[in-house]
Protein backbone atom coordinates (compact mmCIF):
# COMPACT_ATOMS: atom_id res chain seq x y z
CA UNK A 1 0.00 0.00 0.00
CA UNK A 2 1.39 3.83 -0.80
CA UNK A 3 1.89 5.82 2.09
CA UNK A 4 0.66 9.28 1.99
CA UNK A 5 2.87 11.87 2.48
CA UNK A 6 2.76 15.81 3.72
CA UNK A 7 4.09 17.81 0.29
CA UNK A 8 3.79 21.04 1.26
CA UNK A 9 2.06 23.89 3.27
CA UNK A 10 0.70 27.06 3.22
CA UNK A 11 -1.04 29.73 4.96
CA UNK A 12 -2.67 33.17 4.90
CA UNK A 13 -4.20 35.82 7.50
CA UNK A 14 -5.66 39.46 7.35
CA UNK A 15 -3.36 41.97 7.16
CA UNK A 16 -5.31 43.39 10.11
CA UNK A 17 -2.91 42.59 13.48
CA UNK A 18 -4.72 43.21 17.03
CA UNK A 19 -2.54 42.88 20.20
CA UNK A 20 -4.25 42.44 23.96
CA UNK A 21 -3.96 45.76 24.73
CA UNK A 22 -7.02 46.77 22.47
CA UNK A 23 -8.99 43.91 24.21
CA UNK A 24 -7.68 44.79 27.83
CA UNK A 25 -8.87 48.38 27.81
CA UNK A 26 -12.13 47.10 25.51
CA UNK A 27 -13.34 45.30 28.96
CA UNK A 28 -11.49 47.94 31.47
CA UNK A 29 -14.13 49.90 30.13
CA UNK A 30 -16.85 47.34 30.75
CA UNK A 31 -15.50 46.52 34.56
CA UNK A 32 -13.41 43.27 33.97
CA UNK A 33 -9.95 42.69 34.11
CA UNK A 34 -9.03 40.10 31.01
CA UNK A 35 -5.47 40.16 31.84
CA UNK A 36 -4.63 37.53 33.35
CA UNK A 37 -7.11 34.88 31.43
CA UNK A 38 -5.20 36.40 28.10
CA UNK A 39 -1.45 36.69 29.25
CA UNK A 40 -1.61 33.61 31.84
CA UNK A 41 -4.43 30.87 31.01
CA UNK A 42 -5.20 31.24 26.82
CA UNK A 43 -1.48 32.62 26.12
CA UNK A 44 -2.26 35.39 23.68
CA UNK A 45 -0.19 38.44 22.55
CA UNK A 46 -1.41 39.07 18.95
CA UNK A 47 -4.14 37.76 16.63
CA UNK A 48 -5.18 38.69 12.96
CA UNK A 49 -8.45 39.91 12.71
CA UNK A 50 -10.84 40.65 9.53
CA UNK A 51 -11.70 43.73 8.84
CA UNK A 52 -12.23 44.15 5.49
CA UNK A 53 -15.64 43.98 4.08
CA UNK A 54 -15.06 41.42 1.44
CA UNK A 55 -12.77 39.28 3.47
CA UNK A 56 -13.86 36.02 5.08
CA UNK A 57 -13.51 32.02 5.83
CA UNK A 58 -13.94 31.64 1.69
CA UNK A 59 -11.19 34.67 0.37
CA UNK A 60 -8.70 33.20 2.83
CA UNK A 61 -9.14 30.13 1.65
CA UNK A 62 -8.56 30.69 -1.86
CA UNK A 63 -5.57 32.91 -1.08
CA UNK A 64 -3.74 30.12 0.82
CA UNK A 65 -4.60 27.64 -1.74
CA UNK A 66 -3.48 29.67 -4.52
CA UNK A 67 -0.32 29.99 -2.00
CA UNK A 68 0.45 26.62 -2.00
CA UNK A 69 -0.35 25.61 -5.25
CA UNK A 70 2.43 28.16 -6.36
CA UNK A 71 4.78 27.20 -4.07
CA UNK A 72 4.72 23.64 -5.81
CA UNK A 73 4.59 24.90 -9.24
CA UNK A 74 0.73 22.87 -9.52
CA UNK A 75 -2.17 23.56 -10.73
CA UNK A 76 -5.40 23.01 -9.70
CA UNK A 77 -5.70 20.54 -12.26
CA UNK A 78 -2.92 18.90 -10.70
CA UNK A 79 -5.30 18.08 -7.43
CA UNK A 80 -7.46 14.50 -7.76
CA UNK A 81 -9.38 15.48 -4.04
CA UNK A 82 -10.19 18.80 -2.52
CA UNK A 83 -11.48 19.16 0.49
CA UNK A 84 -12.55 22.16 2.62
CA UNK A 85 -13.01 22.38 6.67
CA UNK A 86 -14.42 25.36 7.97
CA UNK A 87 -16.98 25.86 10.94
CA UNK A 88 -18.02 29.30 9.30
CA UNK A 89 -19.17 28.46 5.84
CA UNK A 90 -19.38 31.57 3.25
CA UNK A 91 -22.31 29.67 1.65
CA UNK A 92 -24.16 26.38 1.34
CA UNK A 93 -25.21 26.60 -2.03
CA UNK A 94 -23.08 25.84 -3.51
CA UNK A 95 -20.12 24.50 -1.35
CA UNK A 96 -17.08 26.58 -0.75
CA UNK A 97 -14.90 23.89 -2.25
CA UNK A 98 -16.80 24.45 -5.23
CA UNK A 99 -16.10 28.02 -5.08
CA UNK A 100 -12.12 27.02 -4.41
CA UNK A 101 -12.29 24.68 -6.78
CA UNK A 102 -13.18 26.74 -9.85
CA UNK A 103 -10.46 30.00 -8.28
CA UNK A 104 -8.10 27.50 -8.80
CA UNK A 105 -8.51 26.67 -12.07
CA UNK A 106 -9.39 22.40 -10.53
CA UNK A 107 -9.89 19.75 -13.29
CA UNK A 108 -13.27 17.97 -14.35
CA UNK A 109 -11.91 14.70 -12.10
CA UNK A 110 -11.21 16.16 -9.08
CA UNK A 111 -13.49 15.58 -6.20
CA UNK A 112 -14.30 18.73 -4.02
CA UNK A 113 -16.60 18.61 -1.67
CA UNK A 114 -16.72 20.74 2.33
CA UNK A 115 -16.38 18.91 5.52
CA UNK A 116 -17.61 20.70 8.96
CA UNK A 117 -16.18 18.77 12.00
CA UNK A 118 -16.01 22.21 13.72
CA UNK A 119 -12.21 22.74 15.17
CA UNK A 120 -11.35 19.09 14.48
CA UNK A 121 -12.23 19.95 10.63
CA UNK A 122 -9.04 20.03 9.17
CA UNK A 123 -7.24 16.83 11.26
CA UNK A 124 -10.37 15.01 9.95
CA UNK A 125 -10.23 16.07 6.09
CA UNK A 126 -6.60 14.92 6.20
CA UNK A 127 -7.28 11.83 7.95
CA UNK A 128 -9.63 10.70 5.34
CA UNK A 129 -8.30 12.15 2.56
CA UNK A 130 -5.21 10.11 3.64
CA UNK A 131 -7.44 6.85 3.93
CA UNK A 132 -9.04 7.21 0.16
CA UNK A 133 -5.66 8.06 -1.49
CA UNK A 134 -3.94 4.66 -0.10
CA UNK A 135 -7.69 3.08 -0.95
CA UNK A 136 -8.22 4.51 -4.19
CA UNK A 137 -5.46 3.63 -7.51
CA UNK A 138 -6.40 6.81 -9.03
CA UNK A 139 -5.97 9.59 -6.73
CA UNK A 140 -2.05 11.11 -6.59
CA UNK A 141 -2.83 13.86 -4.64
CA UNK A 142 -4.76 15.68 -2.50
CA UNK A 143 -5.46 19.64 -1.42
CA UNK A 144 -6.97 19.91 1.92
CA UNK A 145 -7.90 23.42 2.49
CA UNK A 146 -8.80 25.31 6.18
CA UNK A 147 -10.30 28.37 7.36
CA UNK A 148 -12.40 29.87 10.14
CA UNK A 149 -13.68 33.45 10.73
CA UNK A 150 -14.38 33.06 13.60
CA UNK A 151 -14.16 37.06 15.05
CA UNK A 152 -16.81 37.50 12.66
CA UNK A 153 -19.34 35.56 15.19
CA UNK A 154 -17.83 36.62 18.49
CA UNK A 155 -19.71 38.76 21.08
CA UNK A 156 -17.87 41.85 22.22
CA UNK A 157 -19.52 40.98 25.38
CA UNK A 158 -17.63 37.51 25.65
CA UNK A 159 -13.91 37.80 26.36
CA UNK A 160 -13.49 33.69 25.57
CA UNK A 161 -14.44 33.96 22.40
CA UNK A 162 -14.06 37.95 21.61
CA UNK A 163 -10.64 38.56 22.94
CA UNK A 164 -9.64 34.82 21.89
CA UNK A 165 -10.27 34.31 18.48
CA UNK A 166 -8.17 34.47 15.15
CA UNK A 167 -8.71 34.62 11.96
CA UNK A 168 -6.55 32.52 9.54
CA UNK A 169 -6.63 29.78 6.57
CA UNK A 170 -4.09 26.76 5.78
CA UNK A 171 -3.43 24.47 2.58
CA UNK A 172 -2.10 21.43 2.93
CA UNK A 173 -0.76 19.19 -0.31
CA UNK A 174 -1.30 15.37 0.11
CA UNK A 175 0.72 13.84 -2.30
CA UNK A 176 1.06 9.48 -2.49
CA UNK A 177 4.31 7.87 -2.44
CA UNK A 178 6.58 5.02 -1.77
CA UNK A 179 9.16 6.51 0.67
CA UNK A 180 8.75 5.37 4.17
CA UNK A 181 7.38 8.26 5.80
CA UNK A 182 4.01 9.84 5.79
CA UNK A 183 0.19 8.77 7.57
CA UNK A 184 0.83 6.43 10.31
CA UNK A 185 -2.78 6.58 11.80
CA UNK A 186 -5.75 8.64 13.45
CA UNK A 187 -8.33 7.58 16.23
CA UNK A 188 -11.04 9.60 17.74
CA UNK A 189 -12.81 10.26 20.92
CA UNK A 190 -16.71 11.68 20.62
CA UNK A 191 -18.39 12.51 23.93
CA UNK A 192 -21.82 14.51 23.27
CA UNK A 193 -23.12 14.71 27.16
CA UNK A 194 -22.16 18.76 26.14
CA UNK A 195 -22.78 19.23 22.78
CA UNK A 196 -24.61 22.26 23.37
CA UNK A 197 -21.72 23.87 25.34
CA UNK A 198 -21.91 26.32 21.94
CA UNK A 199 -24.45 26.88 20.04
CA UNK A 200 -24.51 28.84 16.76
CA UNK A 201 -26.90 30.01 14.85
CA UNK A 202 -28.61 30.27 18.10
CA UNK A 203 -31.98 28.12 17.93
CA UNK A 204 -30.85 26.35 14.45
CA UNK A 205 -30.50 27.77 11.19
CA UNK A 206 -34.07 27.85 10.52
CA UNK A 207 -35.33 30.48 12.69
CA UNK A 208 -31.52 31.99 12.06
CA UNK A 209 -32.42 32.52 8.22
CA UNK A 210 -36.02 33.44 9.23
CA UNK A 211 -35.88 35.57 12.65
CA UNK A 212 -35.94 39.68 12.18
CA UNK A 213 -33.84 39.78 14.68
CA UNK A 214 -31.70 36.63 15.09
CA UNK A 215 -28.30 36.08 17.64
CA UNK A 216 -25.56 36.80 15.11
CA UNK A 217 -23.21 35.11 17.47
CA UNK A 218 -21.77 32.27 19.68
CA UNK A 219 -23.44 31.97 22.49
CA UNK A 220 -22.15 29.47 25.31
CA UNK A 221 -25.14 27.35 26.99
CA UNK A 222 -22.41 25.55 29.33
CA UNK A 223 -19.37 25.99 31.28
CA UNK A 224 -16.59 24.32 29.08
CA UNK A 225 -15.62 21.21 31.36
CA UNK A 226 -12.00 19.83 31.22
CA UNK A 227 -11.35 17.44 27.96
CA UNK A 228 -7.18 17.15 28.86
CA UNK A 229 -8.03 13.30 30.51
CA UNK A 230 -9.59 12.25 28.00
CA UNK A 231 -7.17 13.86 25.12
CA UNK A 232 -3.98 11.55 27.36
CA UNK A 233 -6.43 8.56 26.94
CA UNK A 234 -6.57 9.08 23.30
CA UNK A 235 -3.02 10.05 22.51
CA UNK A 236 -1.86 7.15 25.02
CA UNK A 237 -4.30 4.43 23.18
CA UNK A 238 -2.71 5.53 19.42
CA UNK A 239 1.11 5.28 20.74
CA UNK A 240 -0.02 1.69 22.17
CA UNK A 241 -2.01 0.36 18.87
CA UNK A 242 1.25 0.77 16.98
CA UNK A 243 3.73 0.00 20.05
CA UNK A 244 5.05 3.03 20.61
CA UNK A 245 5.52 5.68 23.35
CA UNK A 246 5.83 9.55 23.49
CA UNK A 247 9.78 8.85 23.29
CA UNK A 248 8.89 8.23 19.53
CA UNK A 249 7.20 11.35 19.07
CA UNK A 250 9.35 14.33 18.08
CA UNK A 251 7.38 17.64 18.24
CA UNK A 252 3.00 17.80 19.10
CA UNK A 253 1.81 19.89 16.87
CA UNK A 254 -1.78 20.40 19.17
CA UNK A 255 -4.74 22.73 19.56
CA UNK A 256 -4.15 26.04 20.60
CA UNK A 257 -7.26 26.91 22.24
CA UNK A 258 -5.42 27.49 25.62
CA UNK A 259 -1.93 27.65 26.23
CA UNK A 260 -1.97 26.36 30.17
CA UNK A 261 -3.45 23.00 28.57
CA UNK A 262 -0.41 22.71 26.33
CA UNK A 263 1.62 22.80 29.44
CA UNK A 264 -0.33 20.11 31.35
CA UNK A 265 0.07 17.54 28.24
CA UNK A 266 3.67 19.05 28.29
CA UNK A 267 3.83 18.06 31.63
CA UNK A 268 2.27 14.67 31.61
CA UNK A 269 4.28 13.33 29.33
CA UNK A 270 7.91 15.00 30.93
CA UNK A 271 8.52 16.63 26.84
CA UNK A 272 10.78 19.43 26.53
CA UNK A 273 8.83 23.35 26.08
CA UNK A 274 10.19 22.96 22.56
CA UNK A 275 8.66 19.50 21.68
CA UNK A 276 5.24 21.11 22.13
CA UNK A 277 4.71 24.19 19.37
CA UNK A 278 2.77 26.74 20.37
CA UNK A 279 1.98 30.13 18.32
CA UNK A 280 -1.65 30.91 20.33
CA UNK A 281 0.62 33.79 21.65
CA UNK A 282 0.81 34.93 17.46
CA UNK A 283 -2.41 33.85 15.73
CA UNK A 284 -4.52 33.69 18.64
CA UNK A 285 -7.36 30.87 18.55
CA UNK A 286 -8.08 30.00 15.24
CA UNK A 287 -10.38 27.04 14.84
CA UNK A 288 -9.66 24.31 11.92
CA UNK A 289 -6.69 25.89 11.37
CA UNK A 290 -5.29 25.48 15.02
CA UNK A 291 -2.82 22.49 14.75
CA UNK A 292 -1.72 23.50 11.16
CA UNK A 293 -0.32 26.43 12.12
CA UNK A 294 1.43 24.95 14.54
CA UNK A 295 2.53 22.50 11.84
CA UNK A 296 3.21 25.52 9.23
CA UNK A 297 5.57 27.32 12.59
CA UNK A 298 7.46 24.09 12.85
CA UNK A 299 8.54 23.85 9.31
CA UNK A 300 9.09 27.19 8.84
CA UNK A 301 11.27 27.51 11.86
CA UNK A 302 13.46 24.34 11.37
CA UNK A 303 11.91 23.12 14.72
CA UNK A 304 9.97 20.36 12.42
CA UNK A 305 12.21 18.30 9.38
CA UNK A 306 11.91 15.76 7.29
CA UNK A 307 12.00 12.31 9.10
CA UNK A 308 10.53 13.66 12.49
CA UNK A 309 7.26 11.92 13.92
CA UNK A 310 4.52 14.58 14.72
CA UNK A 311 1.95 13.73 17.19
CA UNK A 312 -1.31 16.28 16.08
CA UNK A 313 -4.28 16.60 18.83
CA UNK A 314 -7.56 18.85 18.49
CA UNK A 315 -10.86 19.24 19.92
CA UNK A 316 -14.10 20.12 18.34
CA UNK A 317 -16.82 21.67 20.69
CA UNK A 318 -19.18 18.81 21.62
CA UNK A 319 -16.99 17.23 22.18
CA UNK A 320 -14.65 15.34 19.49
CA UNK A 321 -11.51 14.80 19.60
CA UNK A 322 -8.66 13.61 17.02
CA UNK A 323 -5.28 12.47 17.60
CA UNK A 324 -3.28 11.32 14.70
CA UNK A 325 0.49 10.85 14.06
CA UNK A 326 2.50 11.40 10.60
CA UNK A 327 5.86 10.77 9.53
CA UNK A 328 6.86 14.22 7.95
């Protein structure tokens, strides 16, 4: 069987940079000190933030997959399978891989299709995508495309998600081959006892689309409860199922939803600061794209080369969680 190997990756953000101090005075004014839940608990310094009118989940998309594309010297008729994770759609009809599909130029073959597994989205995409190019003789290669705007549907009033929040996309070539490196496995946790710890639209999309005056943003219904346990059970049952430990894991590429939960894994698993890549403190939160940026920091930097073993973790709200290793 052909393993299936990362080619390449890209990435884009708005041009718009925010730094904590905008958010600290933004709820000074309102009575509430955010200073210590940015700097101490989440980990944030900057984000990127839309704020052009045209920009959104779609636009970045299409700008990081263009990105990538050119990076490779491809084009989109080069790509057999696109798929497209994003938690804030630009439409439903018709898809947004559609949409990136024909701004790339994408052949009649190619498969394109949208997959919403909220923050897990884009761990998912490549996990399958991975699956159905070993499965399938005549797919080569793969584009897996992720973005969120997700400060586009965050209350002012709600520092967790307002002062949190980043907007970004990634691109990620999938490309088959015979070299001994590339998708080693992924296994998943799904717990729905709070699946409506956030809710948006706000009482479904039907009375969203229909309401004169609906909730234009996430609203949280329950107190997020602690998902770390059950992430170590995950990650621990993976590195068993293929006899290994965290000793053969070089660098965790993992969600960046909060930084002080990076440091407990950290912790758990006695991993040097450097093993575990976090750039919350740059991007801020950013949804699908969460791990991949991590990924994208790692390559970039050196801290990540060819031939190391990346452990990737996320969690979608609900909850679901993904943990999947790759050979880079």
């Amino acid at each position: 069987m052909s393993n299936i190997k990362i080619k390449s990756i890209e990435m884009y953000h708005p041009a718009n940079k925010m730094t904590n101090t905008f958010y600290i005075n933004w709820y000074k004014e309102k009575g509430i000190d955010v200073t210590s839940l940015l700097e101490n608990v989440l980990g944030r310094n900057e984000r990127y933030i839309i704020n052009e009118p045209n920009e959104n989940a779609l636009t970045m998309a299409i700008s990081a997959a263009k990105k990538v594309l050119e990076k490779e010297g491809l084009s989109g008729k080069d790509i057999d399978v696109l798929y497209f994770a994003t938690s804030t759609p630009e439409s439903l009809l018709p898809s947004n891989a559609m949409q990136i599909h024909q701004a790339i130029g994408g052949g009649n073959h190619t498969l394109a299709m949208d997959i919403n597994a909220n923050c897990s989205g884009m761990l998912v995409a490549i996990e399958n995508a991975s699956r159905y190019m070993q499965a399938n003789p005549h797919v080569s290669r793969s584009l897996i495309v992720g973005a969120d705007s997700l400060s586009l549907i965050s209350s002012p009033e709600d520092p967790i998600t307002y002062a949190n929040f980043g907007d970004s996309a990634c691109a990620v070539i999938l490309e088959k081959t015979e070299e001994e490196t590339g998708f080693v496995d992924a296994i998943y946790a799904t717990d729905t006892t709070d699946v409506n710890a956030l809710s948006f639209p706000v009482g479904g999309g039907a009375k969203f689309i229909t309401s004169e005056n609906p909730n234009i943003y996430i609203k949280e219904l329950a107190p997020p409860v602690d998902t770390i346990p059950k992430t170590l059970n995950l990650i621990d049952t993976l590195l068993s199922k293929h006899g290994m430990t965290m000793k053969n894991i070089d660098v965790i590429c993992p969600s960046q939803f909060v930084k002080r939960n990076i440091e407990r894994v950290r912790e758990h698993y006695d991993m040097k600061e450097e093993q575990l890549i976090f750039v919350g403190d740059k991007y801020g939160y950013t949804g699908v794209t969460s791990p991949l940026l991590a990924l994208y920091n790692g390559i970039t930097t050196g801290k990540i080369k060819r031939g190391d073993t990346i452990l990737f973790y996320t969690i979608a709200t609900g909850h679901l969680i993904i943990a999947m290793i790759f050979h880079y």
